[in-house]
N, C-alpha and C. Protein backbone atom coordinates (compact mmCIF):
# COMPACT_ATOMS: atom_id res chain seq x y z
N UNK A 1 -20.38 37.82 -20.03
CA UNK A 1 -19.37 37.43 -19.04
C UNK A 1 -18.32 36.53 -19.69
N UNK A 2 -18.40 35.77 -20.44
CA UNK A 2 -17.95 34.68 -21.28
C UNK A 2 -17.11 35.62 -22.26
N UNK A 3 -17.81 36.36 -22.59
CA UNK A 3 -16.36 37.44 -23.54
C UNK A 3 -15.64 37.86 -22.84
N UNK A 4 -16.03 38.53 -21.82
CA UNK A 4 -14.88 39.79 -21.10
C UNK A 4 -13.84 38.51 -20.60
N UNK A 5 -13.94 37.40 -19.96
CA UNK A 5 -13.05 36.28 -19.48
C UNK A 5 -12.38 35.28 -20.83
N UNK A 6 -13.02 35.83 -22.23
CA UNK A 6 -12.62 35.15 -23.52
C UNK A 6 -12.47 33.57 -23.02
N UNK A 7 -13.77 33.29 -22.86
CA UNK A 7 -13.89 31.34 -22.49
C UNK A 7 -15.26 31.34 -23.30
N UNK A 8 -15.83 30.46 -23.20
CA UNK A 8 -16.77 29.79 -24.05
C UNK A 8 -18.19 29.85 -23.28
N UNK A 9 -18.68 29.84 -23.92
CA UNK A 9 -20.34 29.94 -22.94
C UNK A 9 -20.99 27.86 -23.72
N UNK A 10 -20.89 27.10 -22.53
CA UNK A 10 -21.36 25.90 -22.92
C UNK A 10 -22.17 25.54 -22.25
N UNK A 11 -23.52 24.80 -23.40
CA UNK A 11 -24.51 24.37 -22.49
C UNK A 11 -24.22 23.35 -22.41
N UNK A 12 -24.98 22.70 -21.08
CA UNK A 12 -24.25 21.53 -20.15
C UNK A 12 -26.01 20.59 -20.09
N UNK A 13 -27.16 21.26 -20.16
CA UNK A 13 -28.25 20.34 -19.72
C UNK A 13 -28.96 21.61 -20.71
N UNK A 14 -29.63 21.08 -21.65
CA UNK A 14 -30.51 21.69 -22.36
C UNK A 14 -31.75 21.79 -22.31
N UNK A 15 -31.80 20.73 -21.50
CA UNK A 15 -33.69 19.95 -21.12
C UNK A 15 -33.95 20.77 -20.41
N UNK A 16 -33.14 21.35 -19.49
CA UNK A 16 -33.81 21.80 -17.98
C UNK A 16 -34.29 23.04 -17.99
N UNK A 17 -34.73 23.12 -16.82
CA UNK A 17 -35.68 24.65 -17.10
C UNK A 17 -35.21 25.69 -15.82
N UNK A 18 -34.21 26.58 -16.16
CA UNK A 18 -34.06 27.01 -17.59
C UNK A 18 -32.97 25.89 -18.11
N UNK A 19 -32.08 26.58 -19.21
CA UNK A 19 -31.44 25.65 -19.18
C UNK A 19 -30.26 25.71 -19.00
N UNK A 20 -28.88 24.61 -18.24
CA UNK A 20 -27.47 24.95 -17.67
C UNK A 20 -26.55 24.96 -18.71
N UNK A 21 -26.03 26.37 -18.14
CA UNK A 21 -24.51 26.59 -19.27
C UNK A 21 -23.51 26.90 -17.76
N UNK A 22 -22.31 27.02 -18.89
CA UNK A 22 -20.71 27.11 -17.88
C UNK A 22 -19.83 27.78 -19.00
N UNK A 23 -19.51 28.68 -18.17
CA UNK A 23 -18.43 29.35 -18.96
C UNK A 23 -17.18 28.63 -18.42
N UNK A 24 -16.64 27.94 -19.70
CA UNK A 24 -15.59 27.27 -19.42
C UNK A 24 -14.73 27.20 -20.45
N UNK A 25 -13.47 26.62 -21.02
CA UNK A 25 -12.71 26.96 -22.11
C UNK A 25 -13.22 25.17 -22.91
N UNK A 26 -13.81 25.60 -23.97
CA UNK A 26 -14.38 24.46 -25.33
C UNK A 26 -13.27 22.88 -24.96
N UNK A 27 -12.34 23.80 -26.05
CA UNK A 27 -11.50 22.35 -25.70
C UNK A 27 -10.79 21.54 -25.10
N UNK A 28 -10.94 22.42 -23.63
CA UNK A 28 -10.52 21.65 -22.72
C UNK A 28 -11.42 20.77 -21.62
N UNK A 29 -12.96 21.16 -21.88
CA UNK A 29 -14.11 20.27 -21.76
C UNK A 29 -13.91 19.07 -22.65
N UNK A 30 -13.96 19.47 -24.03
CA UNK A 30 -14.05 18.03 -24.59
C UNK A 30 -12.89 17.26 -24.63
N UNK A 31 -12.01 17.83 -24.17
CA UNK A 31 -10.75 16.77 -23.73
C UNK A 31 -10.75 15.80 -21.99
N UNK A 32 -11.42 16.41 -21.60
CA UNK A 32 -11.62 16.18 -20.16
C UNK A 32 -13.10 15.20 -20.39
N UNK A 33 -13.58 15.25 -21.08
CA UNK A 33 -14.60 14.32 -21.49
C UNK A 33 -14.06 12.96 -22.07
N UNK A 34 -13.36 13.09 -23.28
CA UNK A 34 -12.78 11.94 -23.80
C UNK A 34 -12.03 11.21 -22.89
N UNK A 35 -11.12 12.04 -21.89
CA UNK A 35 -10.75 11.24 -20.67
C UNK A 35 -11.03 10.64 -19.94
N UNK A 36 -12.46 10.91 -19.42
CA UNK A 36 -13.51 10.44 -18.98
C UNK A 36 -14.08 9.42 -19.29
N UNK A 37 -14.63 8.70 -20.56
CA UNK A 37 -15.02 8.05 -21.34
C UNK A 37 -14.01 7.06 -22.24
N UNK A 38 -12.66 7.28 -21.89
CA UNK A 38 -11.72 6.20 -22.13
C UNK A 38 -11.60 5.51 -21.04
N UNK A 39 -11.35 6.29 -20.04
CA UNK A 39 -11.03 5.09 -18.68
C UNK A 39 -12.61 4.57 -18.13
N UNK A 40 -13.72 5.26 -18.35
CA UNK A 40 -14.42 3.82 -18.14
C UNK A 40 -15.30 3.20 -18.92
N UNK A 41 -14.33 2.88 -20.57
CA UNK A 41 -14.27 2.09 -21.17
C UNK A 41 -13.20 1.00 -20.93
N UNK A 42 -11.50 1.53 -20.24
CA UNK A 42 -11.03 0.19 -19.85
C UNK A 42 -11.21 -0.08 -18.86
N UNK A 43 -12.39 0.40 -17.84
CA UNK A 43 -12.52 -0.50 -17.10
C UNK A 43 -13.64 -1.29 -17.16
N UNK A 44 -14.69 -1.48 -18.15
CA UNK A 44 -15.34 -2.71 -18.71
C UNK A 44 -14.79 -4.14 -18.88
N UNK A 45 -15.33 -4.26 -18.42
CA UNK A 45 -14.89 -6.46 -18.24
C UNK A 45 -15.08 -6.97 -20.23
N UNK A 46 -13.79 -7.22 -20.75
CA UNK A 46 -13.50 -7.68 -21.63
C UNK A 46 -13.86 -9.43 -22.05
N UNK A 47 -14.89 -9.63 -22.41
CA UNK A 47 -14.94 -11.12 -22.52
C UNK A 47 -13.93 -11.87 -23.51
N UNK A 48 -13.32 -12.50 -23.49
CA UNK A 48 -12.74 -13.62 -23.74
C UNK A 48 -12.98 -14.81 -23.93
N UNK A 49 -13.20 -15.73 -25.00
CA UNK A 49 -13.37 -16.52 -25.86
C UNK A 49 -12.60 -17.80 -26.46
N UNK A 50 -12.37 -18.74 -25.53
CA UNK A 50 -11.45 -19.81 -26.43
C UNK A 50 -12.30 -20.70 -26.42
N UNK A 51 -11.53 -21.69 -28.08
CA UNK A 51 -12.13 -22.63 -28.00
C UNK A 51 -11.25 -23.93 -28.34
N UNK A 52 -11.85 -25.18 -27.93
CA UNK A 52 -11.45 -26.60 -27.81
C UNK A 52 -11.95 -27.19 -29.42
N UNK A 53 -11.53 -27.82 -30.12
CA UNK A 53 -11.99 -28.47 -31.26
C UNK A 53 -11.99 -29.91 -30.49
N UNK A 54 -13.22 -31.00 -30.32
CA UNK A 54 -13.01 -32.25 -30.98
C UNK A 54 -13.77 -32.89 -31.82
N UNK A 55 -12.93 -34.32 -32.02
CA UNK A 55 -13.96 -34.89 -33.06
C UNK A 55 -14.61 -35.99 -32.57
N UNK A 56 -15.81 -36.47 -33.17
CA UNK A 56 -16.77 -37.93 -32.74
C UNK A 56 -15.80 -38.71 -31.76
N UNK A 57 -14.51 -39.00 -32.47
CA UNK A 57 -13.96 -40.21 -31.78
C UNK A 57 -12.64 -40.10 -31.28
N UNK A 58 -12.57 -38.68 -30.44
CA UNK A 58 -11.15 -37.82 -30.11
C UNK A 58 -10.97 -39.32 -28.79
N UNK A 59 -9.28 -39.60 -28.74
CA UNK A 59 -8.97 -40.69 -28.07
C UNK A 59 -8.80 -40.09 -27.34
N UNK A 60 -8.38 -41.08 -26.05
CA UNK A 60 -8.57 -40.75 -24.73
C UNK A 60 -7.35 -39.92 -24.43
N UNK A 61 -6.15 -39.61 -24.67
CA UNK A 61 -5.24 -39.13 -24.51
C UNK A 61 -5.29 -37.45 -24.98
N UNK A 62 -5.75 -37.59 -26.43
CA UNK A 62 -6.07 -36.42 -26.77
C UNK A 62 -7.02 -35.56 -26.25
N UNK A 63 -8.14 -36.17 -25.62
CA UNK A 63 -9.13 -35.74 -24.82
C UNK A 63 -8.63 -35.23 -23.17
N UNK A 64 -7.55 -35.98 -22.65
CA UNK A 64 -6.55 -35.31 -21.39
C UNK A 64 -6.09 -34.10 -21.90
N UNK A 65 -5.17 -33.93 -23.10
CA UNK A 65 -4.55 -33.00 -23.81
C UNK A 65 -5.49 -31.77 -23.63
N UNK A 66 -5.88 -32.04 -24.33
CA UNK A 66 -7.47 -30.67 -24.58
C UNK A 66 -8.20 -30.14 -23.58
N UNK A 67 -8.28 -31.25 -22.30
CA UNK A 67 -9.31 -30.75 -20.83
C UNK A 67 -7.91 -30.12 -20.10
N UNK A 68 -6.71 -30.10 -20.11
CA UNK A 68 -5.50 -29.38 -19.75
C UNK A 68 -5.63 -28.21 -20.25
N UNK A 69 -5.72 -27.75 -21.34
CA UNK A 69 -5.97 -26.50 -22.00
C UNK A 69 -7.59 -25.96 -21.23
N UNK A 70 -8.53 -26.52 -21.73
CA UNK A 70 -9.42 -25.91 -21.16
C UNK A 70 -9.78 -25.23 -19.90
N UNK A 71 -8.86 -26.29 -18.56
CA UNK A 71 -9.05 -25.98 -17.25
C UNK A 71 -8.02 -24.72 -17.29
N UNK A 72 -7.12 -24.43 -18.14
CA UNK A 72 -6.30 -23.32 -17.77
C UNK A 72 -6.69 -22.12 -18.40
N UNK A 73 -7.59 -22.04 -19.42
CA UNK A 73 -8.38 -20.66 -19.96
C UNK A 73 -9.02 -20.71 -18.88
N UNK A 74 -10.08 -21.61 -18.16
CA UNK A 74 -10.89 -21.30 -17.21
C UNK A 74 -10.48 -20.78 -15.77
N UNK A 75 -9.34 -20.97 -16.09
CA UNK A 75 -8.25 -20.79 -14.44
C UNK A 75 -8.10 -18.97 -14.76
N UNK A 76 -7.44 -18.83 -16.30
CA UNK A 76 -7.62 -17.57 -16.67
C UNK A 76 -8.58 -16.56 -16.66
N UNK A 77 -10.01 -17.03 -16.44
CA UNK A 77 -11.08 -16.24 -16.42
C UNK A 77 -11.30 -16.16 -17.72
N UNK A 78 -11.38 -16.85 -18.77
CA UNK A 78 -12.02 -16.99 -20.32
C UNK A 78 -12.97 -18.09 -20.72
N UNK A 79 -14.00 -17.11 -21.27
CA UNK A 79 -15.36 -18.38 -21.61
C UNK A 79 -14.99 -19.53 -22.16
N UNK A 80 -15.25 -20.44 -22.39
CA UNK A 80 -14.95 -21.88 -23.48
C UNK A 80 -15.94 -22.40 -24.50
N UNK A 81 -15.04 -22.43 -25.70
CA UNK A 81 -15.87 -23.10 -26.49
C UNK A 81 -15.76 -24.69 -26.79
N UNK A 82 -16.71 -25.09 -26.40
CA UNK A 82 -16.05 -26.74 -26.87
C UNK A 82 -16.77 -27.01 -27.59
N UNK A 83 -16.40 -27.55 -28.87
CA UNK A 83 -17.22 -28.15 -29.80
C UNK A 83 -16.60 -29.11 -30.66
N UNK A 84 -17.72 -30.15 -31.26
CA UNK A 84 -17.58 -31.35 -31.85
C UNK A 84 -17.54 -31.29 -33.11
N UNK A 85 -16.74 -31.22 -33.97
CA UNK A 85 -16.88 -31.20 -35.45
C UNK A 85 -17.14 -32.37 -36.19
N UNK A 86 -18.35 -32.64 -36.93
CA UNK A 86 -18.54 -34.19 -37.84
C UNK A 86 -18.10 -33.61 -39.17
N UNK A 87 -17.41 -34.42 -39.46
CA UNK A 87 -17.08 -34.60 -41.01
C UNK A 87 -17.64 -35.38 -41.56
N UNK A 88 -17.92 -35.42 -42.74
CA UNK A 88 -18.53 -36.16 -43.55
C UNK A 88 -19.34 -37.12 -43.01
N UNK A 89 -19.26 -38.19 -43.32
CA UNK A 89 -20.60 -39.38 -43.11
C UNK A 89 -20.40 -39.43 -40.90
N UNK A 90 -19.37 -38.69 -40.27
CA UNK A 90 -19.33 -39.18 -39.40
C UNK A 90 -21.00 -38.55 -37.94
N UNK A 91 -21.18 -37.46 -39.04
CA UNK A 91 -22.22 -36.73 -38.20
C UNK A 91 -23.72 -37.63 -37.64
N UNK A 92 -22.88 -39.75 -38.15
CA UNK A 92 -23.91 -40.81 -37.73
C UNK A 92 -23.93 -40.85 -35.80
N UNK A 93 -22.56 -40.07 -35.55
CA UNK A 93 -21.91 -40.56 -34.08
C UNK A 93 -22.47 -39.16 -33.10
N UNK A 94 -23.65 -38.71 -33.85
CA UNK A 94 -24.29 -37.70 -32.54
C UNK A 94 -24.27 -37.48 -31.02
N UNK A 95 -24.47 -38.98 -30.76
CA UNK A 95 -24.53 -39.44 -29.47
C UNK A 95 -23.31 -39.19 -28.79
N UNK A 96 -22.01 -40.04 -29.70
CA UNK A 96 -20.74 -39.58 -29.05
C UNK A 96 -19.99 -38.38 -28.64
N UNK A 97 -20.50 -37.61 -29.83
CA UNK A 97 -20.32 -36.34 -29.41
C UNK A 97 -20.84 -35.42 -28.27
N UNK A 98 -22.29 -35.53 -28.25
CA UNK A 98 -22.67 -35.34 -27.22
C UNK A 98 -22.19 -35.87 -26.10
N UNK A 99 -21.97 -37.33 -25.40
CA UNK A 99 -21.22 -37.91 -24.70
C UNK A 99 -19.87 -37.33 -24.24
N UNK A 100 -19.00 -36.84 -25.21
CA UNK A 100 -17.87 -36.12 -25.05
C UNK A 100 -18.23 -35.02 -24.27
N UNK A 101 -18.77 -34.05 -25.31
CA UNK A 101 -18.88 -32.97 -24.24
C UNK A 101 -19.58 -33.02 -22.90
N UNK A 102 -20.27 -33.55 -22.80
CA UNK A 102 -20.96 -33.60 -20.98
C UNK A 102 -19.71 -34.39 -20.62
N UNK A 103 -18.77 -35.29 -20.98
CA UNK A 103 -17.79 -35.41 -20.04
C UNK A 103 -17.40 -34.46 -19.97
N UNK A 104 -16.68 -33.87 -20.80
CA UNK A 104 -15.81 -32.56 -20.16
C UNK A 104 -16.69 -31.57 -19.59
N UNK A 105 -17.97 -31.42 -19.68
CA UNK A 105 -18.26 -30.65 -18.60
C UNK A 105 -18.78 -30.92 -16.97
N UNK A 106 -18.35 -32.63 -17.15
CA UNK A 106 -18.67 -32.99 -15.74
C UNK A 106 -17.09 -32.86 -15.02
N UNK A 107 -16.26 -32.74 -16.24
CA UNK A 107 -14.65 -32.77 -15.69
C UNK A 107 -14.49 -31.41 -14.80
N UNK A 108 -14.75 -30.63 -15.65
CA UNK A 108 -14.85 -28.82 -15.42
C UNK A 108 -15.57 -28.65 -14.27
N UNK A 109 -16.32 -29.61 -13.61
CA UNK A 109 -17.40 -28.74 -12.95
C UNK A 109 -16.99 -27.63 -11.74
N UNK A 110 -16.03 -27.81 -11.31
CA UNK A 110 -15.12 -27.51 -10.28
C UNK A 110 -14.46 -26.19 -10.92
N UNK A 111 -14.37 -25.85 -11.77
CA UNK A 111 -13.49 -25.04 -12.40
C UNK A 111 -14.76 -23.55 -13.42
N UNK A 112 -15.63 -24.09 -13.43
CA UNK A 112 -16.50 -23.46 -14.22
C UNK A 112 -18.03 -24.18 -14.27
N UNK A 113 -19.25 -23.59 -14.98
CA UNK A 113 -20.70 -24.38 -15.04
C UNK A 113 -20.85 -23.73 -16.64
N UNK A 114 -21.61 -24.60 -17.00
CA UNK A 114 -22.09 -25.01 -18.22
C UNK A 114 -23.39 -23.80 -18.51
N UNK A 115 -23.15 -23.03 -19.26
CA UNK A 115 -23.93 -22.10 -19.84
C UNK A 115 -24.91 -22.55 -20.73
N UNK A 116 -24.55 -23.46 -21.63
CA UNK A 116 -25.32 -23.70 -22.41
C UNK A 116 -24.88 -25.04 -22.92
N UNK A 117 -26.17 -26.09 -22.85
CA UNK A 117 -25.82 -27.58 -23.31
C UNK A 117 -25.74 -27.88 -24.40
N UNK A 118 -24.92 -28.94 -24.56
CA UNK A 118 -24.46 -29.28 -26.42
C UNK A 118 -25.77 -28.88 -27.00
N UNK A 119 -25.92 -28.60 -28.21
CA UNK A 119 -26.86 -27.95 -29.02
C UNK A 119 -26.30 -28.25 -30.28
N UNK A 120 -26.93 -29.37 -31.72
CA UNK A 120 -26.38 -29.52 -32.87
C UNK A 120 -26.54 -28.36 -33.55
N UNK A 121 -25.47 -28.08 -34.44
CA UNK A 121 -26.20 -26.44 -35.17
C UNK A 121 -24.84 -26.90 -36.74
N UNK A 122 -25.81 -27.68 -37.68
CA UNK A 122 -25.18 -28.01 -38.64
C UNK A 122 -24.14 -29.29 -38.48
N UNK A 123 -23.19 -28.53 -39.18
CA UNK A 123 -21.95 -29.99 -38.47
C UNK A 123 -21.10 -30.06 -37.23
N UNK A 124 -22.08 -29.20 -36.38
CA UNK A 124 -21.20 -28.85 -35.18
C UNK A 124 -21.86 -28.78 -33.90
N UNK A 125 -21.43 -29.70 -32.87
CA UNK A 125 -21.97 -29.99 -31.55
C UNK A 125 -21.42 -28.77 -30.32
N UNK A 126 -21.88 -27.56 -30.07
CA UNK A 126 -21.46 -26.41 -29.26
C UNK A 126 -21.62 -26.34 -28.18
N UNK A 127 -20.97 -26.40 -26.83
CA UNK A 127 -21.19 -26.48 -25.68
C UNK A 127 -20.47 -24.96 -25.25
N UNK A 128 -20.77 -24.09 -24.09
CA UNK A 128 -20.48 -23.42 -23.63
C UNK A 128 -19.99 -23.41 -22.49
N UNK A 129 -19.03 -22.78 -21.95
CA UNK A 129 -18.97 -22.90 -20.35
C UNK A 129 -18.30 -21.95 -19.93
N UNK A 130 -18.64 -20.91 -18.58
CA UNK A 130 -18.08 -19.86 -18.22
C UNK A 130 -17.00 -20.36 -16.74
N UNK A 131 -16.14 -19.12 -16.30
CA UNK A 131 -15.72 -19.75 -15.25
C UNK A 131 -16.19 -19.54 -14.12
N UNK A 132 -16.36 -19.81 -13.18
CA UNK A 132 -16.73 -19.26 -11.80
C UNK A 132 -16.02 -18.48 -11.13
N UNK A 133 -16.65 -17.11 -10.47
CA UNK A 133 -16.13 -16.27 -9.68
C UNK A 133 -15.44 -17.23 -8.48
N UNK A 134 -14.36 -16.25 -8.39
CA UNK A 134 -13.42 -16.65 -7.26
C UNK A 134 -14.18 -15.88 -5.62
């Protein structure tokens, strides 16, 4: 049947018993497939990723500066990275760092929740925070 109509004989389910074919034209299945499989790939939720740098002893001004940025990725719907970088001998000020970040995530709370609590990992204090559905 597939000759006399010069289309393609394609199997569609091989498992089944018996098993399903369609006479249909080749490459315009697998074009109608890729179409298929692009749009709901863009419609997958794209995560997004910024991040905040501070340090042990970021001043108070600079620390306004930086929670301005942060509340507006989070306004954007983008995860946050906040983290504490020690340099050299300063990785004595653990505490502060830590301190920092739970402020800013008591600042945020309104705006986003805390995924994951400061956690040291080398020279670097990592806090996470997603935003909250609207």
């Amino acid at each position: 049947m597939a000759r006399e109509l010069e289309l393609d004989l394609v199997e569609i389910s091989p498992n089944a018993n018996p098993p399903v074919c369609k006479i249909l034209e080749y490459k315009k299945f697998l074009y109608e497939q890729k179409k298929r499989d692009k749009a709901l790939k863009s419609k997958a939720t794209k995560v997004i990723i910024k991040e905040i740098r501070f340090g042990p002893q970021t001043d108070e001004h600079d620390y306004d500066f930086k929670k301005k940025h942060a509340e507006k990725f989070l306004k954007d719907g983008a995860k946050l990275k906040a983290f504490v970088f020690f340099k050299g001998r300063s990785i004595v000020f653990k505490e502060q760092g830590q301190i920092l970040l739970l402020r800013l995530a008591q600042d945020l709370e309104e705006l986003g929740k805390v995924e994951q609590l400061p956690k040291l990992e080398g020279k670097r204090m990592t806090m996470f925070i997603s935003p909250k559905k609207k």
